[in-house]
N, C-alpha and C. Protein backbone atom coordinates (compact mmCIF):
# COMPACT_ATOMS: atom_id res chain seq x y z
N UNK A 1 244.35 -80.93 -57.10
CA UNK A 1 244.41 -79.54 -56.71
C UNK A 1 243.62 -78.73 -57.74
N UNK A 2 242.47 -78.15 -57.50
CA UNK A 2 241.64 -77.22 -58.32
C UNK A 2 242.26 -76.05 -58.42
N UNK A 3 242.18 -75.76 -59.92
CA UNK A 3 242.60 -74.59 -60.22
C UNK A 3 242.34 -73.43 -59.56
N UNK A 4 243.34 -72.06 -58.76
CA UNK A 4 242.65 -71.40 -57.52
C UNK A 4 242.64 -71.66 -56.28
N UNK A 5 242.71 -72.98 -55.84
CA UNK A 5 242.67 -73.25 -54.54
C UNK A 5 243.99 -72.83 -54.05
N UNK A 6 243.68 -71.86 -52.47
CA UNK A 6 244.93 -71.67 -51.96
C UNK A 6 245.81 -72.66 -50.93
N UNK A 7 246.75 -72.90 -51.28
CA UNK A 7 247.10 -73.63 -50.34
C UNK A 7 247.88 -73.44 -49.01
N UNK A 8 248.35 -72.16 -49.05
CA UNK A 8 248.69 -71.90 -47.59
C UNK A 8 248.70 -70.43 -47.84
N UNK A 9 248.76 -69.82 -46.00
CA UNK A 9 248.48 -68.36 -46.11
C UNK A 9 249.92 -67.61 -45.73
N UNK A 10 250.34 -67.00 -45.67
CA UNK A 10 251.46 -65.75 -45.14
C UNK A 10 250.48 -65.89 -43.85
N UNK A 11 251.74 -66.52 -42.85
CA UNK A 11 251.19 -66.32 -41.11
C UNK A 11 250.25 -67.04 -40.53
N UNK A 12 250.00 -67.99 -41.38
CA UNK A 12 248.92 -69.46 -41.15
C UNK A 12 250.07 -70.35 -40.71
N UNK A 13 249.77 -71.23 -39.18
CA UNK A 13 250.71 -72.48 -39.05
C UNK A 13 250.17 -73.54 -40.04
N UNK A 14 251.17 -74.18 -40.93
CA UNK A 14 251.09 -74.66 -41.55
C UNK A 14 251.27 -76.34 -41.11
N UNK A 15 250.25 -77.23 -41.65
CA UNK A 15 250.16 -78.86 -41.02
C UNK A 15 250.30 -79.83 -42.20
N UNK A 16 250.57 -79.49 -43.48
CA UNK A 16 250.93 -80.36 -44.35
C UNK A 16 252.14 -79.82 -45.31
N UNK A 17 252.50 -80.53 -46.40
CA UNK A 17 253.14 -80.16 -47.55
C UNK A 17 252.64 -80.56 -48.59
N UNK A 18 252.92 -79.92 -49.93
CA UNK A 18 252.28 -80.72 -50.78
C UNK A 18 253.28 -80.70 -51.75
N UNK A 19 253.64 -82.18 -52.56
CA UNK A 19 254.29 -82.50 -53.55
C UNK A 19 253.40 -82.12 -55.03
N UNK A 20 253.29 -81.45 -55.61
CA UNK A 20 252.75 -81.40 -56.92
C UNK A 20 253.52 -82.11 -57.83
N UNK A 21 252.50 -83.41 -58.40
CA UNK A 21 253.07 -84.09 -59.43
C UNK A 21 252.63 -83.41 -61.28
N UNK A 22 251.22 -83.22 -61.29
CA UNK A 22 250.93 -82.73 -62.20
C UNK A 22 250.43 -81.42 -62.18
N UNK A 23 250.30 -80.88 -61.00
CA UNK A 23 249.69 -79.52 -60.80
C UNK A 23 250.82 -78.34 -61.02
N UNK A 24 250.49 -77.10 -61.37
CA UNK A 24 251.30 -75.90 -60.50
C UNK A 24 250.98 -75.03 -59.73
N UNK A 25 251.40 -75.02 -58.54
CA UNK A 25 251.48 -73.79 -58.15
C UNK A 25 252.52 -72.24 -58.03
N UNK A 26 251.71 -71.26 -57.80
CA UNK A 26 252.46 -70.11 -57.62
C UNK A 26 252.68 -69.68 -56.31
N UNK A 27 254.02 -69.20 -55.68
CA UNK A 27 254.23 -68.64 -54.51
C UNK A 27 254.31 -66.98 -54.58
N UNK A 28 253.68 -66.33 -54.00
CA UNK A 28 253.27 -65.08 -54.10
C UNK A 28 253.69 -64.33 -53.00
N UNK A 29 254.34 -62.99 -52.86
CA UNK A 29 254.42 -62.37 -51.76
C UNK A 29 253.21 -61.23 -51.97
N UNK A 30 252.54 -61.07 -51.16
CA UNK A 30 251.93 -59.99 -50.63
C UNK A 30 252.07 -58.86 -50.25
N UNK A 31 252.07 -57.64 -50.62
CA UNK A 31 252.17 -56.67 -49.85
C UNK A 31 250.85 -55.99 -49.13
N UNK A 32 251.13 -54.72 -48.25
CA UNK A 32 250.73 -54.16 -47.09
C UNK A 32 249.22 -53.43 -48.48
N UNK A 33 249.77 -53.32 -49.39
CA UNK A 33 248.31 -52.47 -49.76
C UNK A 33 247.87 -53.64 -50.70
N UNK A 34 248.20 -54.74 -50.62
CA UNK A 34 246.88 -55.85 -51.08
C UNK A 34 247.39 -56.22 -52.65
N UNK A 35 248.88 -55.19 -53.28
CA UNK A 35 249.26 -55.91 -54.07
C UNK A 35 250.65 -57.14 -54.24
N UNK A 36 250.25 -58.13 -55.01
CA UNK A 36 251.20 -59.29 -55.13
C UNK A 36 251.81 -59.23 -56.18
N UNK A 37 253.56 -60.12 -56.35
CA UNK A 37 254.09 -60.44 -57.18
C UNK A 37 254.62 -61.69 -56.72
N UNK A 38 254.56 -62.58 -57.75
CA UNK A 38 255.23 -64.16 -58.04
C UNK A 38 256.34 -64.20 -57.98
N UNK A 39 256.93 -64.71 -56.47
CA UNK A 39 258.27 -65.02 -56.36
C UNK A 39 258.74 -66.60 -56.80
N UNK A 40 257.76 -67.50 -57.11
CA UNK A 40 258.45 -68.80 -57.67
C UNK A 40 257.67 -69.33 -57.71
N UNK A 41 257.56 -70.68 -58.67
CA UNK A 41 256.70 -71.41 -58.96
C UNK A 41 257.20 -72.64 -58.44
N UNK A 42 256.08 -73.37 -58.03
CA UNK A 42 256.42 -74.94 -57.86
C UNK A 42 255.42 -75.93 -58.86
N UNK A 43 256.22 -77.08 -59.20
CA UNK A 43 255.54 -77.92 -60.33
C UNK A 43 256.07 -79.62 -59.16
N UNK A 44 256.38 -80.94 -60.31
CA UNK A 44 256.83 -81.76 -59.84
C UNK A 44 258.56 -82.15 -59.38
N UNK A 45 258.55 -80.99 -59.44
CA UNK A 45 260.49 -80.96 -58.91
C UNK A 45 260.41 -80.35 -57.27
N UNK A 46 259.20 -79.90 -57.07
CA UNK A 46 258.97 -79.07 -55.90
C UNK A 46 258.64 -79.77 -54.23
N UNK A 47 258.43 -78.61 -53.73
CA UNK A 47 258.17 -78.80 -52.43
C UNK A 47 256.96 -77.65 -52.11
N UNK A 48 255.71 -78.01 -52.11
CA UNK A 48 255.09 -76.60 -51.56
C UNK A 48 255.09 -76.84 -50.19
N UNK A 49 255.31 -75.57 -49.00
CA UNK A 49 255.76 -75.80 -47.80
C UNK A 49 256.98 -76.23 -46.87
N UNK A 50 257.82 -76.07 -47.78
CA UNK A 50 259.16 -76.45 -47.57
C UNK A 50 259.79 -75.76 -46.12
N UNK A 51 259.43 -74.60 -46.13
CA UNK A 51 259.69 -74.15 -44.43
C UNK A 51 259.24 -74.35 -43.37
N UNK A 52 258.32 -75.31 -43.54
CA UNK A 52 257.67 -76.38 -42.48
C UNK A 52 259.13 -76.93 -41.70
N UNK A 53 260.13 -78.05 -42.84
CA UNK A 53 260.74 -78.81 -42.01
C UNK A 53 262.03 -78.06 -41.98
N UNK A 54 262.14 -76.45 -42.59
CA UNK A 54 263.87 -75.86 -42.53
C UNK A 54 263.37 -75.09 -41.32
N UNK A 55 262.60 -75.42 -40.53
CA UNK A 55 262.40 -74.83 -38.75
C UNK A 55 261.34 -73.30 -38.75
N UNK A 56 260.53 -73.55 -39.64
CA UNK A 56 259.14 -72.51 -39.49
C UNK A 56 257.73 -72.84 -39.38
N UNK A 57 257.00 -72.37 -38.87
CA UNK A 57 255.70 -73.07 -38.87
C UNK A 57 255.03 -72.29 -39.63
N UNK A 58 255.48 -71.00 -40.40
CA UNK A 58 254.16 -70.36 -41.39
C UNK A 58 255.52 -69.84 -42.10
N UNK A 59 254.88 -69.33 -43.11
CA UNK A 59 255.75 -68.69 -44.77
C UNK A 59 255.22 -67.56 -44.73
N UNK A 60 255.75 -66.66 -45.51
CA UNK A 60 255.64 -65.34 -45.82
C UNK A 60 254.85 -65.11 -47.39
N UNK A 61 254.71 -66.25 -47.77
CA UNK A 61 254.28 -65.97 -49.19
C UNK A 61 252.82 -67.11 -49.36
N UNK A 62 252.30 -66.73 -50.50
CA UNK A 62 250.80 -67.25 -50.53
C UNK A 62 250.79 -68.41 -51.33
N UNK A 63 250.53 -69.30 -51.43
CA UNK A 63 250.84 -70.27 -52.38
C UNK A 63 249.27 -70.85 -53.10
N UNK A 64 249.27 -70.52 -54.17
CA UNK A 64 247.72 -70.73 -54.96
C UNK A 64 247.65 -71.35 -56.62
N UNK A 65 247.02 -72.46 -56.81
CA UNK A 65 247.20 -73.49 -57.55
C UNK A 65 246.93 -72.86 -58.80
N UNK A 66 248.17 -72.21 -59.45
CA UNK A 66 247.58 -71.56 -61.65
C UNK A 66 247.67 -72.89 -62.32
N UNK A 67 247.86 -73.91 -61.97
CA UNK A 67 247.68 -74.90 -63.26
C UNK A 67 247.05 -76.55 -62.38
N UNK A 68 245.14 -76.74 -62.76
CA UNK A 68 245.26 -77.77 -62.05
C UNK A 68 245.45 -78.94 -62.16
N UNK A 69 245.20 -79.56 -60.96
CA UNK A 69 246.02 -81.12 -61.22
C UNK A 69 246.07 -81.73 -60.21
N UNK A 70 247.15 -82.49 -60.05
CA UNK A 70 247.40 -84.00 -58.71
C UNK A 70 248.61 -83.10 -58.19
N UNK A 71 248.53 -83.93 -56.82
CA UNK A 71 250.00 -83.55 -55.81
C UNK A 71 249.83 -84.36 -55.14
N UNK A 72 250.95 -84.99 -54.47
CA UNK A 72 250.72 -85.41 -52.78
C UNK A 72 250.69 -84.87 -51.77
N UNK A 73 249.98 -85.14 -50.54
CA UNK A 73 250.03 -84.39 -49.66
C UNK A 73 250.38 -85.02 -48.04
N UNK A 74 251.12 -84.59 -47.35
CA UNK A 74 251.84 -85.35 -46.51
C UNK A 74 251.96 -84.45 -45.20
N UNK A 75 251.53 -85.26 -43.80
CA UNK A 75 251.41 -84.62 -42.80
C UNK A 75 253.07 -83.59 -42.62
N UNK A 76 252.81 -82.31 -42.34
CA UNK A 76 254.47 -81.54 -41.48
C UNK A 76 255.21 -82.82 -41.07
N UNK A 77 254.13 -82.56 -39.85
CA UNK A 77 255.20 -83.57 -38.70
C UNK A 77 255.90 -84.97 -39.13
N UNK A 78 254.88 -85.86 -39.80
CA UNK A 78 256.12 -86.71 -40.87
C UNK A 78 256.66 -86.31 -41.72
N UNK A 79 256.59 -85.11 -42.05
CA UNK A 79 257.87 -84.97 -43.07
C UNK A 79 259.09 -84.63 -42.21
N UNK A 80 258.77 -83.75 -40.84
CA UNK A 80 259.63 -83.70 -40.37
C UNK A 80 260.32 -84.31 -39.64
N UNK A 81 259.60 -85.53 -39.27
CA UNK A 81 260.59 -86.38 -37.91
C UNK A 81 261.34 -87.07 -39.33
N UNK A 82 260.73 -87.10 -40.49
CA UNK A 82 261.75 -88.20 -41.31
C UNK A 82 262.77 -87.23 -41.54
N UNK A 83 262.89 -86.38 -41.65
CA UNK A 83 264.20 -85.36 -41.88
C UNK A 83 264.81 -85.28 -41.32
N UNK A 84 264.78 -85.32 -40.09
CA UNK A 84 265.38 -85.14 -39.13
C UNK A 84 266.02 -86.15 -38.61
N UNK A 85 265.49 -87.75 -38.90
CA UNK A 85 265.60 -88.73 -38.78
C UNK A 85 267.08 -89.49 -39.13
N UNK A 86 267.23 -88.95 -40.90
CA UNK A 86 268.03 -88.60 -41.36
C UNK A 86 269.62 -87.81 -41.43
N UNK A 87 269.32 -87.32 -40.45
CA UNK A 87 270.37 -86.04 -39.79
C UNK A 87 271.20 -85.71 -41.16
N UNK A 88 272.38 -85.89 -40.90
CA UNK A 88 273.12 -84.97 -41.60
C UNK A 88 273.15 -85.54 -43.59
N UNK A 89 272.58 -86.45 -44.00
CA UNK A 89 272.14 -86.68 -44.93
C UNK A 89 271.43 -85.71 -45.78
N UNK A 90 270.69 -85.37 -44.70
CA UNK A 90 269.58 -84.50 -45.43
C UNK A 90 270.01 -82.63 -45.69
N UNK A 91 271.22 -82.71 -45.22
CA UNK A 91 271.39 -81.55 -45.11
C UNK A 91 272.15 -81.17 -46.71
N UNK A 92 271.88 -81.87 -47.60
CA UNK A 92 272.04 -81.86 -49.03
C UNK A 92 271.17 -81.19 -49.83
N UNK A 93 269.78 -81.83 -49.32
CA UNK A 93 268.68 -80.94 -49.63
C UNK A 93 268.30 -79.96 -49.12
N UNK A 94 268.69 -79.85 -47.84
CA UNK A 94 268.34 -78.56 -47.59
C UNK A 94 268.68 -77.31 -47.84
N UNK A 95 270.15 -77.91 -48.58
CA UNK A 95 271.17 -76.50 -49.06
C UNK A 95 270.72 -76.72 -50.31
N UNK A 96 270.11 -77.78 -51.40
CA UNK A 96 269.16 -77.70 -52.69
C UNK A 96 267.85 -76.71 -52.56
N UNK A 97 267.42 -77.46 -51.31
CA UNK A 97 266.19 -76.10 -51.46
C UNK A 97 266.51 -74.43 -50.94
N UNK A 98 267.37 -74.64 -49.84
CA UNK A 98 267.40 -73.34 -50.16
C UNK A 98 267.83 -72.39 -51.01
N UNK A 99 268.94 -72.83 -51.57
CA UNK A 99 269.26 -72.04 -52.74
C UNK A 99 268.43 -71.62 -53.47
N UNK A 100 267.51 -72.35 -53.92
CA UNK A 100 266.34 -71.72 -54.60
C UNK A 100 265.12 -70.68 -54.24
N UNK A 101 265.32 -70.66 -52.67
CA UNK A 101 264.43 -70.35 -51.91
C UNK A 101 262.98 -70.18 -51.95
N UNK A 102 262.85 -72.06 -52.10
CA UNK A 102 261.51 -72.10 -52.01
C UNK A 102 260.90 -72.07 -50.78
């Protein structure tokens, strides 16, 4: 992941996730007159795109790489049939991630 590169938009359907192992990124909200503030960071504990599989197809916030590096990157849709796959297992993490509200 190059330093800068954005990785997803506020209101873009979103088709992957990305695990950052050595990279970071920042999640950013946007506002209406073009200024942003950093609502959370993701590193290797993370999920960038995480509202892909908690039932959204786009995010509200901008997600753009401040530290570069490696991640994995993994189709939505397999992340989501495996989640789902899973059923009520997974619903551990999902109350992990949201709490944090990544």
């Amino acid at each position: 992941m190059p330093l800068g590169e954005t990785v997803c938009e506020p209101g873009i359907q979103m088709r992957h996730v990305d695990f950052p192992t050595t990279s970071i990124v920042s999640l950013l909200y946007v506002m209406e007159d073009g200024a942003s503030t950093e609502i959370a960071v993701v590193s290797n504990e993370g999920i960038v795109g995480v509202s892909l599989f908690m039932g959204g197809e786009t995010t509200t916030s901008l997600a753009v790489v401040q530290s570069a590096g490696h991640a994995y990157r993994l189709k939505g849709q397999l992340l989501k049939d495996a989640f789902f796959r899973v059923g009520t297992d997974a619903v551990g993490v999902a109350g992990y991630e949201h709490q944090f509200d990544l």
